[in-house]
Protein backbone atom coordinates (compact mmCIF):
# COMPACT_ATOMS: atom_id res chain seq x y z
CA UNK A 1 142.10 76.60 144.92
CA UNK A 2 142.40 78.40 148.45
CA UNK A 3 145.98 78.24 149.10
CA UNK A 4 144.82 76.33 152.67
CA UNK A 5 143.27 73.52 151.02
CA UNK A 6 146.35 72.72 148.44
CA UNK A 7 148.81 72.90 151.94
CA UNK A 8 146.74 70.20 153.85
CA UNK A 9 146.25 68.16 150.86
CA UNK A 10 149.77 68.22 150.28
CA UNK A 11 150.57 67.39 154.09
CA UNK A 12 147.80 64.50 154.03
CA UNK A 13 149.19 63.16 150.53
CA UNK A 14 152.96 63.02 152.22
CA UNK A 15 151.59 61.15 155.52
CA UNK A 16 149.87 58.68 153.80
CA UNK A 17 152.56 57.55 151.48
CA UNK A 18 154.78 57.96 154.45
CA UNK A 19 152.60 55.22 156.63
CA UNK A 20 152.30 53.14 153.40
CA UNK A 21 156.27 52.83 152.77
CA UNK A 22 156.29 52.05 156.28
CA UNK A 23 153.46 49.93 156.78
CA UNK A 24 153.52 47.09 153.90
CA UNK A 25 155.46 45.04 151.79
CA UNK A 26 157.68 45.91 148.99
CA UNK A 27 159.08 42.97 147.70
CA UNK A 28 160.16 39.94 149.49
CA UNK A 29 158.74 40.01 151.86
CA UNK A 30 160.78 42.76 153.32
CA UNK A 31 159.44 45.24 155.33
CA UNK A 32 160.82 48.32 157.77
CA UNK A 33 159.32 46.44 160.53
CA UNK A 34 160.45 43.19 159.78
CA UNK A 35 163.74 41.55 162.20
CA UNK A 36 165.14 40.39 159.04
CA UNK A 37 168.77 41.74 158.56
CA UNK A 38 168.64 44.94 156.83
CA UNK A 39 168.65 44.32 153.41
CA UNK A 40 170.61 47.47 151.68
CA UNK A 41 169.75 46.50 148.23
CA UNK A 42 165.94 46.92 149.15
CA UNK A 43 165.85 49.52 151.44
CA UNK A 44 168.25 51.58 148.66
CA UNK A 45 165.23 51.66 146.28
CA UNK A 46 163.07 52.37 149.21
CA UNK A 47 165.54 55.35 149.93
CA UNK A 48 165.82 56.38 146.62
CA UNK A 49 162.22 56.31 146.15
CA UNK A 50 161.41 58.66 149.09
CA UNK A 51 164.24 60.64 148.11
CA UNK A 52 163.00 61.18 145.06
CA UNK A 53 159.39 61.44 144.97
CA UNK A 54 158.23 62.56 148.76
CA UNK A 55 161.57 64.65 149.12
CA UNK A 56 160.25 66.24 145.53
CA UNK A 57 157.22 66.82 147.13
CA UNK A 58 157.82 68.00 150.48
CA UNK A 59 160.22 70.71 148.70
CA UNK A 60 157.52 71.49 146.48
CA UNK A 61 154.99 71.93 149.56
CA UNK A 62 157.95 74.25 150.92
CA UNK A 63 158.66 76.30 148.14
CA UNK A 64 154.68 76.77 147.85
CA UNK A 65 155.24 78.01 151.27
CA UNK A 66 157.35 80.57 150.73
CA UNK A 67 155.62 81.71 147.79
CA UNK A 68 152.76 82.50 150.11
CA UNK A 69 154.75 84.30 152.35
CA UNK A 70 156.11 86.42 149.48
CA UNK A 71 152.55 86.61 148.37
CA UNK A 72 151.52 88.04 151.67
CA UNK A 73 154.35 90.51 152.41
CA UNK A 74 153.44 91.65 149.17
CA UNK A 75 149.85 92.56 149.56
CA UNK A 76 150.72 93.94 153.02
CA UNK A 77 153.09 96.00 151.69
CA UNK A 78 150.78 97.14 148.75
CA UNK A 79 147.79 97.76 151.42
CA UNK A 80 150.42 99.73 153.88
CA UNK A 81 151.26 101.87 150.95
CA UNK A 82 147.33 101.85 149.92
CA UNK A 83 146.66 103.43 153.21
CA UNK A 84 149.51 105.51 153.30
CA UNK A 85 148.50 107.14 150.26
CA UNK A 86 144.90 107.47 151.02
CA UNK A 87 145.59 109.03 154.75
CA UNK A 88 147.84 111.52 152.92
CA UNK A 89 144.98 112.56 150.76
CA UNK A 90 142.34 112.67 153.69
CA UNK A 91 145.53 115.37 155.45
CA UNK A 92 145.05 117.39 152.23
CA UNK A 93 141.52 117.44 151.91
CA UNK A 94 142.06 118.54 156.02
CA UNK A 95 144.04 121.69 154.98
CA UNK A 96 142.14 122.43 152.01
CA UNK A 97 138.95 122.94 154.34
CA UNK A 98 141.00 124.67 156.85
CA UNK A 99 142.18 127.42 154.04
CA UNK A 100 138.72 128.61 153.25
CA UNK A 101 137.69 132.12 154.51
CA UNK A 102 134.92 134.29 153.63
CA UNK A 103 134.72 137.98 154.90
CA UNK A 104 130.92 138.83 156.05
CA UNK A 105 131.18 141.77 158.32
CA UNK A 106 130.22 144.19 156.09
CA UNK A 107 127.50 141.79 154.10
CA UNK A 108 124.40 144.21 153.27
CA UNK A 109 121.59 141.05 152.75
CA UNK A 110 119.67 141.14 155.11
CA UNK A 111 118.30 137.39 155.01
CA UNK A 112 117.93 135.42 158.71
CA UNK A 113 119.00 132.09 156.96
CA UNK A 114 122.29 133.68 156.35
CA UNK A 115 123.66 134.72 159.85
CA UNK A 116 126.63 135.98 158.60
CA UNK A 117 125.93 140.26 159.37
CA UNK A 118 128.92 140.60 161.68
CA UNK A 119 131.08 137.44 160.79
CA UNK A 120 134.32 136.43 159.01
CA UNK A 121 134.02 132.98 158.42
CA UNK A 122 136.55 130.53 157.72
CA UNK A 123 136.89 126.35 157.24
CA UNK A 124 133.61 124.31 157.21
CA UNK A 125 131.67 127.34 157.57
CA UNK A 126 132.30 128.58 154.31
CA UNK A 127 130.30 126.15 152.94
CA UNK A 128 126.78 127.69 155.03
CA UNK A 129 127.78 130.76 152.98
CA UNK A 130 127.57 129.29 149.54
CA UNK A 131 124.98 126.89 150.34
CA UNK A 132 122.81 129.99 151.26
CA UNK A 133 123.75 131.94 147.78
CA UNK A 134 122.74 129.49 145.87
CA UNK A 135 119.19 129.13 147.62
CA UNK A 136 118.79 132.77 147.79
CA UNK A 137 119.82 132.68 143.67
CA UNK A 138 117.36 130.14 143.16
CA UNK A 139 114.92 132.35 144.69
CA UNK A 140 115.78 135.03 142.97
CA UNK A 141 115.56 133.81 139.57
CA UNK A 142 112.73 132.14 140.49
CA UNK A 143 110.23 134.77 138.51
CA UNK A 144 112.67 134.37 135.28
CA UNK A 145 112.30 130.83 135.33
CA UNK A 146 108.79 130.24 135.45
CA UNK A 147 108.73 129.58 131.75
CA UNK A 148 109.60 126.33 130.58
CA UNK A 149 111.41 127.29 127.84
CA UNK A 150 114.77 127.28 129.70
CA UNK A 151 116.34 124.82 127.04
CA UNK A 152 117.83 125.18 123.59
CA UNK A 153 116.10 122.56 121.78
CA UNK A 154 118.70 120.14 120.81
CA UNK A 155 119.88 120.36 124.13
CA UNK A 156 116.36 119.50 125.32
CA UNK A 157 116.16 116.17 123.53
CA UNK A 158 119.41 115.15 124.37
CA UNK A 159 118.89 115.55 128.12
CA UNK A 160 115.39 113.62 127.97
CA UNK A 161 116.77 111.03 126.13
CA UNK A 162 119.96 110.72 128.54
CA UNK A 163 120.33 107.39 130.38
CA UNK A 164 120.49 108.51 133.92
CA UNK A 165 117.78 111.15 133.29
CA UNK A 166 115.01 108.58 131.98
CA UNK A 167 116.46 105.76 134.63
CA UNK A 168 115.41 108.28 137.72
CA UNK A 169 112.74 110.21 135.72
CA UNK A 170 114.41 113.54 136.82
CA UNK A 171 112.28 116.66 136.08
CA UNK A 172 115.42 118.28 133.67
CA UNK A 173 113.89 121.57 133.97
CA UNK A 174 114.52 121.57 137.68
CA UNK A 175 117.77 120.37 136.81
CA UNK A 176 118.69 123.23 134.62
CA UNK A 177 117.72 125.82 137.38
CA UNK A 178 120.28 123.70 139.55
CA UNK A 179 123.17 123.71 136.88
CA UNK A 180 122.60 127.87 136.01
CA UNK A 181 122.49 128.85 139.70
CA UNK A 182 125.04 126.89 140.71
CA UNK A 183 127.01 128.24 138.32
CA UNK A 184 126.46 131.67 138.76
CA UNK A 185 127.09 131.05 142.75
CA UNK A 186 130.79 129.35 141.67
CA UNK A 187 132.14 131.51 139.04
CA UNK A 188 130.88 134.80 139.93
CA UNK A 189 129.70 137.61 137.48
CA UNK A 190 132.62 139.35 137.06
CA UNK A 191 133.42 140.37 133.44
CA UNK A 192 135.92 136.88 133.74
CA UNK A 193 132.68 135.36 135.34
CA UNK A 194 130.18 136.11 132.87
CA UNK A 195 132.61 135.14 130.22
CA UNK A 196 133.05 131.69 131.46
CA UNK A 197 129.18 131.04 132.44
CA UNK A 198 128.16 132.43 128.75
CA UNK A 199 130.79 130.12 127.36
CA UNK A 200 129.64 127.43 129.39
CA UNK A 201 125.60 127.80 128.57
CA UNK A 202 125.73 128.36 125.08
CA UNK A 203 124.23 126.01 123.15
CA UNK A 204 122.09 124.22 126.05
CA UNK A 205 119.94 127.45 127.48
CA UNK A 206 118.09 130.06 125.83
CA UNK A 207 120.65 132.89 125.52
CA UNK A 208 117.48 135.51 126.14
CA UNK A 209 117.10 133.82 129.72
CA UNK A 210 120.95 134.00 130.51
CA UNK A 211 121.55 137.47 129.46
CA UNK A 212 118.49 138.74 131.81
CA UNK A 213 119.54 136.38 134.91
CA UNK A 214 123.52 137.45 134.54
CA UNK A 215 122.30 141.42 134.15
CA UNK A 216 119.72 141.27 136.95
CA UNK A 217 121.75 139.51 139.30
CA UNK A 218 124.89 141.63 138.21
CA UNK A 219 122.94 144.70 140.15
CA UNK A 220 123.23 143.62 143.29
CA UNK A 221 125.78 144.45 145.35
CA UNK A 222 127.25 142.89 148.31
CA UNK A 223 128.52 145.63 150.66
CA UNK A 224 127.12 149.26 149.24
CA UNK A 225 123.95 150.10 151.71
CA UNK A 226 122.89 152.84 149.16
CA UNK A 227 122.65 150.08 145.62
CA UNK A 228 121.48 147.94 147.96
CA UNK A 229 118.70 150.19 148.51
CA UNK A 230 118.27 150.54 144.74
CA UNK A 231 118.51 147.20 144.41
CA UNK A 232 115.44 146.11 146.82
CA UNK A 233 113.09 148.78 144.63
CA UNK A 234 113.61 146.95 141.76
CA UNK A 235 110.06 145.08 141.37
CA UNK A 236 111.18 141.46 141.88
CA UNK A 237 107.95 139.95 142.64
CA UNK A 238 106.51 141.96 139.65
CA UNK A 239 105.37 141.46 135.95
CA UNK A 240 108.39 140.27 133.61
CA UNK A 241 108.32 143.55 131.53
CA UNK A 242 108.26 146.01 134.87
CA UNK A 243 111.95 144.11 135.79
CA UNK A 244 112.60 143.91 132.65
CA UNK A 245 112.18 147.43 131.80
CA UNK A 246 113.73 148.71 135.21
CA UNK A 247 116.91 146.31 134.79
CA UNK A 248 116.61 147.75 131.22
CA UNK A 249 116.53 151.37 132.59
CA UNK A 250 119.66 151.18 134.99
CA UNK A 251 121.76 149.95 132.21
CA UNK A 252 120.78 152.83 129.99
CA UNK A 253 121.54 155.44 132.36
CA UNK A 254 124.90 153.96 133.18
CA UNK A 255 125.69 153.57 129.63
CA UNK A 256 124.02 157.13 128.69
CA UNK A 257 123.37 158.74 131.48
CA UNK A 258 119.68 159.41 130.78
CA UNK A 259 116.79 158.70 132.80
CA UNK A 260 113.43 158.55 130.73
CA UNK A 261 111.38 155.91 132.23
CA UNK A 262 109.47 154.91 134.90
CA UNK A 263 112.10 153.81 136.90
CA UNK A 264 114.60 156.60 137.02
CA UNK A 265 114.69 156.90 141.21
CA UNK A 266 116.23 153.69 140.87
CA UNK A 267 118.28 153.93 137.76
CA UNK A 268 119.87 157.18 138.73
CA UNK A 269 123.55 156.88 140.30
CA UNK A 270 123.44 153.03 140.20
CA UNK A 271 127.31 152.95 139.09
CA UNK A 272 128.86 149.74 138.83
CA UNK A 273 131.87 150.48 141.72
CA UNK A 274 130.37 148.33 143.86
CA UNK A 275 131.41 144.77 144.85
CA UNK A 276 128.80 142.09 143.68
CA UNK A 277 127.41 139.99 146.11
CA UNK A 278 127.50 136.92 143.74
CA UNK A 279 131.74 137.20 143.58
CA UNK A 280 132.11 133.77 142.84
CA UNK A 281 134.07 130.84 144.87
CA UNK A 282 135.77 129.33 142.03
CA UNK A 283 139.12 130.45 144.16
CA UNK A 284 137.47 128.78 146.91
CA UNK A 285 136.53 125.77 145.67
CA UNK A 286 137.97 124.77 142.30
CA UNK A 287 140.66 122.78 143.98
CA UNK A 288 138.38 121.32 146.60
CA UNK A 289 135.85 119.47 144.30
CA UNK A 290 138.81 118.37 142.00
CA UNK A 291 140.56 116.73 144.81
CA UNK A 292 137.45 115.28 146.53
CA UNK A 293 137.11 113.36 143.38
CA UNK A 294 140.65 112.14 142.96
CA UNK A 295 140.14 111.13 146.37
CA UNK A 296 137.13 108.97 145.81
CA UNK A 297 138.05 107.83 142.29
CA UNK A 298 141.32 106.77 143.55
CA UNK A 299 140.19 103.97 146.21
CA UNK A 300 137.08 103.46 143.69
CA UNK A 301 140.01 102.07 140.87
CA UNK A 302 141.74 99.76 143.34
CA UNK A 303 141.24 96.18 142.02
CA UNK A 304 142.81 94.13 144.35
CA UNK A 305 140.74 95.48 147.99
CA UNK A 306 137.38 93.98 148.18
CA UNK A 307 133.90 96.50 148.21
CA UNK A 308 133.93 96.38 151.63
CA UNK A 309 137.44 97.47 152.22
CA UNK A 310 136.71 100.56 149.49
CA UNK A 311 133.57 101.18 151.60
CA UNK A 312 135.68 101.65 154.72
CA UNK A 313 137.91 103.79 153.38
CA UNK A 314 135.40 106.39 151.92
CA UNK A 315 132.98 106.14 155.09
CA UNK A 316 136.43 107.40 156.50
CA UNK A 317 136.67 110.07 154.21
CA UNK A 318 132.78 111.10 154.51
CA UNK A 319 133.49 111.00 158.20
CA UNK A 320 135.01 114.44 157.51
CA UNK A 321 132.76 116.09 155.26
CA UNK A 322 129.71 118.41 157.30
CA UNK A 323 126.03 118.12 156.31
CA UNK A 324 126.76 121.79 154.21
CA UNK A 325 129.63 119.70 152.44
CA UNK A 326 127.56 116.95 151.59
CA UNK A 327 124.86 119.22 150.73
CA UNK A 328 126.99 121.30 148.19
CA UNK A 329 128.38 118.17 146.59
CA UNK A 330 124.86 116.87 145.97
CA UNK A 331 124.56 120.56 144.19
CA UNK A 332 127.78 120.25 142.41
CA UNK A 333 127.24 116.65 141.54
CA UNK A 334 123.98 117.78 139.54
CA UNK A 335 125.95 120.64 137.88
CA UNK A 336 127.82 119.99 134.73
CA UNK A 337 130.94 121.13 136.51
CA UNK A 338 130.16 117.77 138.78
CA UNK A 339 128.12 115.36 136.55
CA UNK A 340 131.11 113.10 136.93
CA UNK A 341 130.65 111.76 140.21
CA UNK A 342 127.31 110.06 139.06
CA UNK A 343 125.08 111.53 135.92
CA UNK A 344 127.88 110.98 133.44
CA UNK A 345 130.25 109.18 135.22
CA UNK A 346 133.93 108.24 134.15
CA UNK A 347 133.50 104.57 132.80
CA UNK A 348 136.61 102.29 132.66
CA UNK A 349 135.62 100.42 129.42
CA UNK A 350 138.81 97.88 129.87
CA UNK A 351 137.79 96.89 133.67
CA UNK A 352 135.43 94.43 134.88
CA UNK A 353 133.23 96.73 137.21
CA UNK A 354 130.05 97.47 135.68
CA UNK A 355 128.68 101.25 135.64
CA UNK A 356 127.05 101.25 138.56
CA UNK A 357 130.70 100.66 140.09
CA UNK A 358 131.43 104.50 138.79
CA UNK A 359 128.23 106.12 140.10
CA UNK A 360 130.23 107.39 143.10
CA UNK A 361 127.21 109.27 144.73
CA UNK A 362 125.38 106.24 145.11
CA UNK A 363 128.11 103.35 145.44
CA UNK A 364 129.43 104.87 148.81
CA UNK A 365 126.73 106.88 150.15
CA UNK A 366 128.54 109.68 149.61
CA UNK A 367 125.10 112.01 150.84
CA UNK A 368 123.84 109.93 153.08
CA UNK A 369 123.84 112.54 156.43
CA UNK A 370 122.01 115.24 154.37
CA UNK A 371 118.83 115.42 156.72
CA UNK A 372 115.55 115.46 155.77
CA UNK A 373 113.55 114.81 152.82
CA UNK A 374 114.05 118.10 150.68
CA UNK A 375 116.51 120.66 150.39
CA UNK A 376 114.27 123.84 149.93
CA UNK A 377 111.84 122.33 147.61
CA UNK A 378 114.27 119.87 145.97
CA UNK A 379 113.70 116.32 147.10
CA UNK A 380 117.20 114.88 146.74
CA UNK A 381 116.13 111.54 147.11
CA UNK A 382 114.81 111.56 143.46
CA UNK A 383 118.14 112.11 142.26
CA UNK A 384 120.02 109.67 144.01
CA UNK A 385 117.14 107.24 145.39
CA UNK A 386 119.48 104.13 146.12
CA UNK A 387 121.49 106.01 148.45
CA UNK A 388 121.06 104.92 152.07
CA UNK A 389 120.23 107.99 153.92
CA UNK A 390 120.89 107.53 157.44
CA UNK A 391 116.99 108.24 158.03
CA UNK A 392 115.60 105.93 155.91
CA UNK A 393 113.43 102.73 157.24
CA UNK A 394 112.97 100.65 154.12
CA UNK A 395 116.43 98.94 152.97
CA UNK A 396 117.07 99.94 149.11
CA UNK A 397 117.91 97.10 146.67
CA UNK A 398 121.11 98.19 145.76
CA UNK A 399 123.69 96.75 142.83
CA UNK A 400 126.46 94.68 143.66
CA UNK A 401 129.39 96.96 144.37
CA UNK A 402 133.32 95.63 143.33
């Protein structure tokens, strides 16, 4: 019972009995307003009676009363501390931004979307950078994924079959380009790099389709004019065995030095000195993600603020992220590195939310200023279509939150 309710029932209960002690007869016709003599025998009992029963229950109203007010310096400490905390984490998430730098003076690609020819760049703007890598990867691969065998076949079935795959009928092929690209754009293909991504792919793509994307890609370079030059006669937009043969033929002549194909203006004095224009941003970014999602999860786990409260606080939090930000996290969030935040999200069996309470994406709108319908042929609404994008008309029917 609201805590209200029990005080004025209390207070009504203690009035009443009041005006009844006062108000009628007891015995003998005695009462507090009669001009009788006072009678201390009666009026004792009387005494005694409000002494023990209304006293008992005023006290009891009182001590109820300061239990609320212990109550409620409790939960405004708690919620002081609450905010403390979280305001802490938005400073961090401040500085890590702030830290970022990425050094594109001497960047050979010529592409207009990237605008970064004679620019260092550094906080939010870092994220244009590897938002543009990973849609110039896409493209780029784009020949080597045109078959649909992308998928080791265990791996296949599993990912048809998943929950959050057949709830949203995602197309899981378009997700796999997604998860390798990204990938490649956030580790890098270093000999570390390639490593890791190899580790990470084995077992759920076809190792003949990783092997070609990691060599191909590993030829270009990001600040050597003359492999770059190489690099732009290899025949992208070609027949798979022409790449394939003059990928084939630079590796050959690096490893043997010979040049006995078609390709060998190309394959001649490609070394591998250069620095490779996919270096990775694991450096970058690592720390970023993990804390973004400590962030979230953290007011998401709070059991005692109300939906709307949690709401407020991560609005506050998206508040700070850009339109690249939100874009990359809707590409990281569809990665395995991110399938946390929503595909397979971390599930609290013990707690009474249900698992749409863990689908952060969604829950708290977490994309919602991305603009426009598609994101360079991916429509990002079919992914997360019960997010409320600030441009759509039609209200979603969304869950209820905790």
């Amino acid at each position: 019972m609201n805590h209200k309710i029990i005080a004025w029932v209390s207070f009504s209960l203690s009035t009443i009995i009041i005006l009844i002690l006062f108000g009628r007869t007891f015995c003998d016709d005695y009462t507090f307003w009669s001009p009788m003599p006072i009678q201390y025998d009666i009026t004792g009992q009387i005494g005694d009676f409000i002494g023990g029963v209304i006293g008992t229950l005023i006290s009891a109203v009182g001590f109820y009363y300061l239990y609320l007010t212990f109550t409620e310096q409790k939960s405004a400490f708690e919620r002081e501390r609450l905010e403390s905390n979280f305001f802490d984490l938005i400073k961090l998430h401040r500085e890590n931004v702030s830290e970022l730098e990425f050094d594109g003076k001497k960047l050979v690609e010529n592409d207009d979307s990237l605008h970064i020819g004679s620019s260092k760049f550094t906080g939010k703007s870092v994220f244009k950078v590897f938002f543009n890598q990973l849609i110039i990867c896409k493209t780029e691969l784009k020949h080597i994924f045109r078959s649909p065998q992308i998928y080791e076949r265990e791996y296949e079935q599993k990912m048809l079959a998943h929950p959050y795959v057949k709830k949203n009928n995602i197309d899981i092929y378009q997700l796999a380009k997604i998860d390798i690209c990204y990938n490649i754009v956030f580790y890098g293909l270093s000999a570390e790099g390639v490593l890791i991504l190899k580790h990470m792919f084995k077992g759920k793509y076809r190792d003949a389709i990783i092997d070609f994307a990691i060599q191909y890609l590993r030829l270009k370079p990001a600040y050597d004019e003359d492999i770059f030059k190489k690099w732009s006669m290899i025949p992208h937009n070609s027949t798979k065995a022409r790449r394939r043969q003059a990928v084939q033929e630079i590796y050959n002549w690096r490893e043997k030095r010979i040049l006995d194909g078609n390709f060998s203006e190309i394959a001649e004095n490609y070394h591998n000195k250069f620095i490779k224009y996919y270096g990775g941003h694991q450096f970058r970014f690592g720390h970023y993600f993990r804390h973004l999602f400590q962030t979230v999860k953290f007011i998401n786990n709070q059991k005692n603020i109300s939906y709307k409260i949690k709401y407020d606080y991560i609005k506050t939090l998206r508040a700070q992220l850009s339109t690249y930000e939100q874009a990359i996290l809707f590409f990281n969030s569809l990665s395995s590195l991110g399938r946390a935040w929503e595909i397979d999200p971390e599930i609290d069996s013990v707690s009474k939310f249900t698992s749409y309470d863990f689908e952060l994406i969604t829950k708290y709108n977490l994309i919602k200023n991305i603009s426009g319908e598609f994101l360079y042929g991916l429509s990002f609404k079919d992914y997360f279509p019960l997010v409320e994008y600030e441009n759509d008309i039609v209200k979603k029917n969304r869950p209820n939150y905790h």
